[in-house]
Protein backbone atom coordinates (compact mmCIF):
# COMPACT_ATOMS: atom_id res chain seq x y z
CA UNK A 1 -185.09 -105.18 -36.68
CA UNK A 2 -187.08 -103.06 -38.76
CA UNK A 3 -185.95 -101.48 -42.18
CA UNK A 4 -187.35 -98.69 -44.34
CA UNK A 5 -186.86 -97.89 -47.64
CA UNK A 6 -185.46 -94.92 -49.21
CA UNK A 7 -185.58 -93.24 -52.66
CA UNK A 8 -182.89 -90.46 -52.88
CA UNK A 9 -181.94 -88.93 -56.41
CA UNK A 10 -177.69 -88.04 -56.88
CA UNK A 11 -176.28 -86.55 -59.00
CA UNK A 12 -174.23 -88.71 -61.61
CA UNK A 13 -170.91 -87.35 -59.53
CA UNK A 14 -172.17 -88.01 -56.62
CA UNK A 15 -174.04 -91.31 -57.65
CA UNK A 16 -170.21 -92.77 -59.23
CA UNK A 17 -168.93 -91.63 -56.06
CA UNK A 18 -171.09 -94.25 -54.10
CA UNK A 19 -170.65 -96.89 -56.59
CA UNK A 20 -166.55 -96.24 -56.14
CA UNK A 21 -166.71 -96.52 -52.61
CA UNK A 22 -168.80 -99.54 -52.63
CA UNK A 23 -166.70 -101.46 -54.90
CA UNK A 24 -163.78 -100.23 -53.36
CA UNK A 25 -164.66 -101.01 -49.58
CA UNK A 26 -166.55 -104.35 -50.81
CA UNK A 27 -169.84 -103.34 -49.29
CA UNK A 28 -172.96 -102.65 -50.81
CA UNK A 29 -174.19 -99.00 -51.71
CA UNK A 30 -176.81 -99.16 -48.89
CA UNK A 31 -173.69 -100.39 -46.46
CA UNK A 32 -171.94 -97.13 -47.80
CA UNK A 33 -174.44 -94.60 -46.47
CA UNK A 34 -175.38 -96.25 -43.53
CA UNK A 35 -172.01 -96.03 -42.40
CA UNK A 36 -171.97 -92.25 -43.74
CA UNK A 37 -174.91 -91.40 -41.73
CA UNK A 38 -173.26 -92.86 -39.02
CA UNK A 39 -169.79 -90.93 -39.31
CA UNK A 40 -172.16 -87.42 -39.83
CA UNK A 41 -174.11 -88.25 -36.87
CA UNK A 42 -170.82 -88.70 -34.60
CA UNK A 43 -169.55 -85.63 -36.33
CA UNK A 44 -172.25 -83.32 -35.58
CA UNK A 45 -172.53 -84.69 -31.49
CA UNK A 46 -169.15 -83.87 -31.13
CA UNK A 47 -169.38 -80.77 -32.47
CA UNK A 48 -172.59 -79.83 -30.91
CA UNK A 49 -170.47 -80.49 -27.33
CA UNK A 50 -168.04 -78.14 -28.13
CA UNK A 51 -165.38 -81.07 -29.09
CA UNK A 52 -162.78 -80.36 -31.81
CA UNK A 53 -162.02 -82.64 -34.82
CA UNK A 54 -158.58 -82.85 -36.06
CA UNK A 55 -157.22 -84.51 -39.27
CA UNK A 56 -153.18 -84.84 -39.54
CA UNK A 57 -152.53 -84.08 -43.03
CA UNK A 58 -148.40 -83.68 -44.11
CA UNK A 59 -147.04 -83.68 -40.26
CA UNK A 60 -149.78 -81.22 -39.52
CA UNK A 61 -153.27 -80.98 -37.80
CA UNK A 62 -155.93 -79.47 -39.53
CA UNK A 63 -159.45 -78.40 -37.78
CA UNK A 64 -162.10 -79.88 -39.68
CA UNK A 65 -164.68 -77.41 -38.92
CA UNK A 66 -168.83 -78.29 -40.46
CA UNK A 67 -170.48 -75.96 -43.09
């Protein structure tokens, strides 16, 4: 398998963010955006084929609907 290496620059919000979620899910940072990248791949297919995406928040569904 080849890997690349990427430089990104967050914000300090954004970079504590990652650092929770890490810690939090026991992976690594680069674990944490992989599987990101993954999710907002899937999201953006299934949106792209017309296909809704619901989230059940309080008893009800909610459209999540991409910026």
């Amino acid at each position: 398998m080849t890997t690349h290496r990427v430089n990104a620059n967050f914000a300090e919000g954004t970079y504590r963010d990652l650092e929770d979620l890490a810690e939090s899910q026991g992976k690594s940072k680069a674990e944490v955006l992989r599987d990101a990248i993954a999710l907002e791949r899937w999201f953006h297919e299934a949106n792209s084929k017309g296909e809704r995406v619901l989230v059940e928040r309080d008893g009800q569904l909610r459209e999540i609907i991409p910026r």
